[in-house]
C-alpha atoms as a PDB file:
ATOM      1  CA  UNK A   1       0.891  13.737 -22.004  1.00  0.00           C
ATOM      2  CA  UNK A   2      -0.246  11.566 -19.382  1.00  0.00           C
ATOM      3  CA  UNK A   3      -1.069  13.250 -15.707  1.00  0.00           C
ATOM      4  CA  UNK A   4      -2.818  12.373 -12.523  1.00  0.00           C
ATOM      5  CA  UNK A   5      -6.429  13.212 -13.853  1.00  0.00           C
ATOM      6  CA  UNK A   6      -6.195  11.430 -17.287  1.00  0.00           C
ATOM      7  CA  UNK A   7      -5.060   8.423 -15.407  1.00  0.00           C
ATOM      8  CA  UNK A   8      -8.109   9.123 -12.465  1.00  0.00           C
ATOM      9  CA  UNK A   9     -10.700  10.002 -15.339  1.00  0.00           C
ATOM     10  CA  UNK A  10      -9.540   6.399 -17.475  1.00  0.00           C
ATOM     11  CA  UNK A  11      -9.898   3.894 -14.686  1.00  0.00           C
ATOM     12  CA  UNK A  12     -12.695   5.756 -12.905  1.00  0.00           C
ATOM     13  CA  UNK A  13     -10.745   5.737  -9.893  1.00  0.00           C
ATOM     14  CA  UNK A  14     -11.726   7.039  -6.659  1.00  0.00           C
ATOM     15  CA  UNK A  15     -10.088   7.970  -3.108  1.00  0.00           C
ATOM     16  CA  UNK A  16      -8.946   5.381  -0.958  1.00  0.00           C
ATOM     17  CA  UNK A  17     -10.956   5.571   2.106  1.00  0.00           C
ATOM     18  CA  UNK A  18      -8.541   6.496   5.181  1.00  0.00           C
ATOM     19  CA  UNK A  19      -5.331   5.226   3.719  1.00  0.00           C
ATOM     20  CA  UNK A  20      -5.026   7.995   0.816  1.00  0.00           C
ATOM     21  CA  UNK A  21      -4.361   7.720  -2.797  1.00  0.00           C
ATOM     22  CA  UNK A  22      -6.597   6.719  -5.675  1.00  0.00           C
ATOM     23  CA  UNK A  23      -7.824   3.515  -6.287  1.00  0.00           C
ATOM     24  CA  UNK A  24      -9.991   1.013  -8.466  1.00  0.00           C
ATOM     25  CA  UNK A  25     -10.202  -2.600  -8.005  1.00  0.00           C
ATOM     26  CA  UNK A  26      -9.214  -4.651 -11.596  1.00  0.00           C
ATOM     27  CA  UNK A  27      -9.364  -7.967 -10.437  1.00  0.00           C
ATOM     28  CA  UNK A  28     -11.328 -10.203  -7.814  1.00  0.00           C
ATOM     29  CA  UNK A  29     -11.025 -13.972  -7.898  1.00  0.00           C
ATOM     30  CA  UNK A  30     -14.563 -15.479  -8.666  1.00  0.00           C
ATOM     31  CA  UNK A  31     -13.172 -18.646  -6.143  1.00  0.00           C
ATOM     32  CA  UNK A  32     -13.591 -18.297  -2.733  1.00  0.00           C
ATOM     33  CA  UNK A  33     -11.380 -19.886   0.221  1.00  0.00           C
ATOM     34  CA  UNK A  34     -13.515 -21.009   2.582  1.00  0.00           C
ATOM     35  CA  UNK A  35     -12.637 -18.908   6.569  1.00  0.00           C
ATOM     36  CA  UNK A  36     -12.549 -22.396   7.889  1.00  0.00           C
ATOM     37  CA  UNK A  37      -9.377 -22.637   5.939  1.00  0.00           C
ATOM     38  CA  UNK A  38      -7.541 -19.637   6.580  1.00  0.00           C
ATOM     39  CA  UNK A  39      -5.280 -18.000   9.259  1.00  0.00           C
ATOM     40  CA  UNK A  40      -7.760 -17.414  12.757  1.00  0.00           C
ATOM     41  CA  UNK A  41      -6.987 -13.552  11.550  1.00  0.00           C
ATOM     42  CA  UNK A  42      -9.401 -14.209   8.913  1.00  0.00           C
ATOM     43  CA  UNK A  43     -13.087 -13.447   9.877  1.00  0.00           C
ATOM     44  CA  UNK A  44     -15.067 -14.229   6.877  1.00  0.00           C
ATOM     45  CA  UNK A  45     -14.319 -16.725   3.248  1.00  0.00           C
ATOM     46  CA  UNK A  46     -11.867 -14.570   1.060  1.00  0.00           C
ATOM     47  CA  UNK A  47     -11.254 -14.181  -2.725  1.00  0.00           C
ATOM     48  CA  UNK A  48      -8.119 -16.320  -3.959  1.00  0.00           C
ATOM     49  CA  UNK A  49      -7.147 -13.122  -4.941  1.00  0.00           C
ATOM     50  CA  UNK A  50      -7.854  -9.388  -5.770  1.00  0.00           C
ATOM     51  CA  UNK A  51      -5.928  -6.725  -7.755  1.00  0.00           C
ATOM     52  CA  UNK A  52      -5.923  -2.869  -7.696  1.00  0.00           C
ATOM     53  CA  UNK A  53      -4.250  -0.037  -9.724  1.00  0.00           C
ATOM     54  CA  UNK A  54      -3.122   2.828  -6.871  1.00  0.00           C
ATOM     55  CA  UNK A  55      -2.363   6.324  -7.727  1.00  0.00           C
ATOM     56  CA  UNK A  56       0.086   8.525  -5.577  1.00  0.00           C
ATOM     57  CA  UNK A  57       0.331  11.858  -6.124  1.00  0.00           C
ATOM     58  CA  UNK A  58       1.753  15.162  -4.807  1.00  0.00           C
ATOM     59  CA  UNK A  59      -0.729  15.617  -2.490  1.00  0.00           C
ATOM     60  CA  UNK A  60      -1.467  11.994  -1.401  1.00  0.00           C
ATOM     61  CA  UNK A  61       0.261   9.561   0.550  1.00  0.00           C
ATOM     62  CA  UNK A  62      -0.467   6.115   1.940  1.00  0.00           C
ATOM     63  CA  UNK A  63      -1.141   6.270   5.200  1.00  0.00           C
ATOM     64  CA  UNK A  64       0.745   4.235   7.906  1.00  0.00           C
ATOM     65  CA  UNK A  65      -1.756   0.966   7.831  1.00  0.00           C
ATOM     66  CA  UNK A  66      -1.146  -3.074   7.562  1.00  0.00           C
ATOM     67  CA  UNK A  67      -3.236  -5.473   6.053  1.00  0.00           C
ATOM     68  CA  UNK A  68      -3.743  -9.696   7.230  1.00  0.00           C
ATOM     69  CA  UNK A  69      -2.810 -11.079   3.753  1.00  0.00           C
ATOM     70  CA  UNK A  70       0.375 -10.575   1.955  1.00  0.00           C
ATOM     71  CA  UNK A  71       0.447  -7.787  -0.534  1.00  0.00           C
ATOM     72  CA  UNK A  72       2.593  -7.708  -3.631  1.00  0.00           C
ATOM     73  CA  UNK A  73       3.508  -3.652  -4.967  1.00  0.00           C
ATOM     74  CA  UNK A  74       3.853  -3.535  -8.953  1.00  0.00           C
ATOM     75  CA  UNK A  75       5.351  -0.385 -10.086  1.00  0.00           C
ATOM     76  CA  UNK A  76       4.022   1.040 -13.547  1.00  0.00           C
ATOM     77  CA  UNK A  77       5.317   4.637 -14.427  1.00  0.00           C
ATOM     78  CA  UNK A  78       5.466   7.829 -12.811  1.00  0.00           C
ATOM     79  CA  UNK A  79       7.848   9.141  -9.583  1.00  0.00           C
ATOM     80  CA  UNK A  80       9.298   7.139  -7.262  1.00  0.00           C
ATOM     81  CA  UNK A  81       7.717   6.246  -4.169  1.00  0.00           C
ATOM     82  CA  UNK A  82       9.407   5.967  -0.982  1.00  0.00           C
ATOM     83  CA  UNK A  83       7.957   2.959   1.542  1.00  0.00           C
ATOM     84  CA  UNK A  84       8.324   1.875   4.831  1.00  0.00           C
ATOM     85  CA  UNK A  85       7.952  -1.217   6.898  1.00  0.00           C
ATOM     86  CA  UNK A  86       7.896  -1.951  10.130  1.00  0.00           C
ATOM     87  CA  UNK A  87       7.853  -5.034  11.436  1.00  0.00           C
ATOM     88  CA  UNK A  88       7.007  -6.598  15.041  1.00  0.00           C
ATOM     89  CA  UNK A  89      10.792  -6.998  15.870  1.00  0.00           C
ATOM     90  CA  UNK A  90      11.204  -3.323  16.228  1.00  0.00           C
ATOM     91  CA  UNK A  91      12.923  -3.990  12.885  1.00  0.00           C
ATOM     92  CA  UNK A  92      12.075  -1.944   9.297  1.00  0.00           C
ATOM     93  CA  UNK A  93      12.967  -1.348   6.119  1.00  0.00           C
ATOM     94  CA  UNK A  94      12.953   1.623   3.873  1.00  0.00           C
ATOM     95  CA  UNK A  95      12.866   1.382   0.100  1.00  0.00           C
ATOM     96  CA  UNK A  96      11.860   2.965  -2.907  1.00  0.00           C
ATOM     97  CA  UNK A  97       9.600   2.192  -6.125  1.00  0.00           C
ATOM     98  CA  UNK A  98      10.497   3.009  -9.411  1.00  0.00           C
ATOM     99  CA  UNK A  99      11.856   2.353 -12.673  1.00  0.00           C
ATOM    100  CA  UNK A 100      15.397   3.382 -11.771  1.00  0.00           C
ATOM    101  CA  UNK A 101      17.065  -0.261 -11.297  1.00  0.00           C
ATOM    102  CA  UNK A 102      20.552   1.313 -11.365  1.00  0.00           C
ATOM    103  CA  UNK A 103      19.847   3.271  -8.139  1.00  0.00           C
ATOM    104  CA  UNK A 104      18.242   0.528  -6.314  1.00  0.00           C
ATOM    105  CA  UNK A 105      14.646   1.381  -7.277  1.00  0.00           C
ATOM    106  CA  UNK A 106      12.384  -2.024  -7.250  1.00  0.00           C
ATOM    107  CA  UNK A 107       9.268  -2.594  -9.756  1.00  0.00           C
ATOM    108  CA  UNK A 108       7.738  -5.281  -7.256  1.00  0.00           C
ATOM    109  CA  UNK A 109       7.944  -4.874  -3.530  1.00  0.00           C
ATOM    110  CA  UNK A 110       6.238  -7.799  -1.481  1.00  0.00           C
ATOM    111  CA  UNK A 111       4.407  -6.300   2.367  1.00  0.00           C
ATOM    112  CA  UNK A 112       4.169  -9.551   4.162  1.00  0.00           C
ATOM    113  CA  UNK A 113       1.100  -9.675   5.948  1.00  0.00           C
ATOM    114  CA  UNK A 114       0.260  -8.077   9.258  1.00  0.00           C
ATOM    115  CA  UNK A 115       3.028  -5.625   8.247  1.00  0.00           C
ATOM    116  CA  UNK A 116       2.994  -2.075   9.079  1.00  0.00           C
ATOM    117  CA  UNK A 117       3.108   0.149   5.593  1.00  0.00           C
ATOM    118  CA  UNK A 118       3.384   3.541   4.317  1.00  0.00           C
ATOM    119  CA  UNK A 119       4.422   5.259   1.118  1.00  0.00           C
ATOM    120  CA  UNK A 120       4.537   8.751  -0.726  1.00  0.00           C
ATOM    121  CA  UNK A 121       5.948  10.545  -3.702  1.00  0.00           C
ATOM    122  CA  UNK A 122       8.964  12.011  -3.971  1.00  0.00           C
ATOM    123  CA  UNK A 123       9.307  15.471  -4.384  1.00  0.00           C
ATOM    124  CA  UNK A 124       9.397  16.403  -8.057  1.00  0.00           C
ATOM    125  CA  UNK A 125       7.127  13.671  -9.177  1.00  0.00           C
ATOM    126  CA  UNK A 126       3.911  14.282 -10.392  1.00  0.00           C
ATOM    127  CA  UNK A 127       2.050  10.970  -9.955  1.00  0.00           C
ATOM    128  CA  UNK A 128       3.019   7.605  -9.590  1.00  0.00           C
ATOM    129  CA  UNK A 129       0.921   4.613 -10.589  1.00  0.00           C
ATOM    130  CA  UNK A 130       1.327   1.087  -9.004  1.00  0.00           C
ATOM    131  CA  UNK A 131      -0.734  -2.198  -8.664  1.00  0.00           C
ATOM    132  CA  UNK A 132      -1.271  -4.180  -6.171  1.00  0.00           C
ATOM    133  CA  UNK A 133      -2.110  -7.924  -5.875  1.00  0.00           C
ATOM    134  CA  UNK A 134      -3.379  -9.070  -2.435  1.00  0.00           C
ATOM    135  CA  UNK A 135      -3.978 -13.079  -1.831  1.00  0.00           C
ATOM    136  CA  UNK A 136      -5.737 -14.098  -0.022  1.00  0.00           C
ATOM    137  CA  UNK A 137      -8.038 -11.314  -1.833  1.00  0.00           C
ATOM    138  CA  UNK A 138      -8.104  -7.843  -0.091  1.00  0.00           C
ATOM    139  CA  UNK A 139     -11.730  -7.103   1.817  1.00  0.00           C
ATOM    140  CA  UNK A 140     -12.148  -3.717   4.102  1.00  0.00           C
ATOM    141  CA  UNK A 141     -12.546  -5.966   6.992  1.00  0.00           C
ATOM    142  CA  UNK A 142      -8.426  -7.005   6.773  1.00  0.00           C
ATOM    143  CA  UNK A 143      -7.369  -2.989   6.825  1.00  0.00           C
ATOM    144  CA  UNK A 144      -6.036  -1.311  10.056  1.00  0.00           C
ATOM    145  CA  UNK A 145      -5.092   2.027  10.111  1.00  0.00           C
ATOM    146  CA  UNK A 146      -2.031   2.867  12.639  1.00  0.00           C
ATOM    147  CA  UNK A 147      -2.706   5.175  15.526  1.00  0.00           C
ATOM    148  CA  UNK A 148       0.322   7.365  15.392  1.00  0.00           C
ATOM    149  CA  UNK A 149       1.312   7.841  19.285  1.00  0.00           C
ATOM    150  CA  UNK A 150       1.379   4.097  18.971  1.00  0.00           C
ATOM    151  CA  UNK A 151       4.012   4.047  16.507  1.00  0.00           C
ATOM    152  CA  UNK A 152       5.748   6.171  17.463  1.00  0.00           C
ATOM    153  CA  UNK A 153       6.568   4.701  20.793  1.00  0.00           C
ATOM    154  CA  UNK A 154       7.252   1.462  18.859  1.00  0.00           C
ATOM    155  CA  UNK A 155       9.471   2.720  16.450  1.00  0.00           C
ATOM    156  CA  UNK A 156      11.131   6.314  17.499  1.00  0.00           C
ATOM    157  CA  UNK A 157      13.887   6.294  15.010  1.00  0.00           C
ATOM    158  CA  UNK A 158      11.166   6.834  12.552  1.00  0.00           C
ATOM    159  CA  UNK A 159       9.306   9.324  14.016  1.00  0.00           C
ATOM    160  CA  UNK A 160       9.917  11.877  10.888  1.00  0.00           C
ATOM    161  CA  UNK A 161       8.538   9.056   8.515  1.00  0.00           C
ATOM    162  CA  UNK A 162       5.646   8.064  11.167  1.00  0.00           C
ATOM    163  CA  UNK A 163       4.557  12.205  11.625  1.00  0.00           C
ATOM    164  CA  UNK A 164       4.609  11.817   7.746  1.00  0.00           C
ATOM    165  CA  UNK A 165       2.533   9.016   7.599  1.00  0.00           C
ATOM    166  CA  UNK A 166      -0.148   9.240  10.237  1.00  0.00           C
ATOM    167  CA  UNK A 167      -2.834  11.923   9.978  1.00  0.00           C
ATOM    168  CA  UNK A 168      -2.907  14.346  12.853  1.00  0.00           C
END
């Protein structure tokens, strides 16, 4: 039976630092893009591309955060995840990960860049294991994690989601 730990233990995955979940990093382009090149958001040359596998479980969540490249979710197996964005329009969108296609579940959500983001498992499930794909390629430097007073006063129809998603 596959579980949490045999999927931790098999790709020597490790705690993502601030957001939550697990984490190991499968793919980094070898190609760089040059900062010259890229968005002024962009401090430093990036990877064409990087991928991770990402690990929710009972006990973890993805913390309320937004990254400067776009970000593309691949669901594997597991729960369903819920997610939500918010976007600078006041606007957001709530939607859910998983393997259920009838109910409106998606295997591949795209997080445009800049894009606030957060995500758990629902109750009952006891992991859920995703990918994602970042381009240009995901470094620490692009990561922001949201200050919770912040969006809350930004977005107060989704305070119960934001308390969720922010640590205290």
């Amino acid at each position: 039976m596959i579980t949490a730990e045999s999927i931790i233990k098999l790709y020597n995955m490790k705690l993502l630092p601030g957001e939550g979940g697990y984490f190991t990093e499968t793919y980094r382009s070898n190609e760089l893009i040059e900062s010259s090149s890229l968005h002024e958001r962009y401090d430093s040359d990036k990877a064409h591309s990087t991928a991770i596998f990402y690990l929710l479980t009972p006990d973890t969540q993805s913390y309320m955060h937004r990254v400067n490249s776009d970000e593309i979710f691949h669901f594997y197996l597991g729960g369903p995840v819920q997610m939500i964005q918010l976007f600078p329009d006041g606007t957001s969108k709530v939607l859910f990960l998983g393997q259920d296609l009838q109910v409106g579940q998606y295997v591949q959500v795209v997080v445009p860049a800049g894009i606030w983001q957060g995500a758990y498992l629902l109750e009952g499930g006891s992991f859920a294991l995703m990918g994602t794909t970042v381009a240009p390629g995901f470094d620490f430097s692009d990561h922001e994690l949201a200050q919770r007073q912040a969006l809350l006063d930004l977005y107060p129809s989704h305070r119960d989601m934001i308390l969720r998603l922010t640590p205290e």
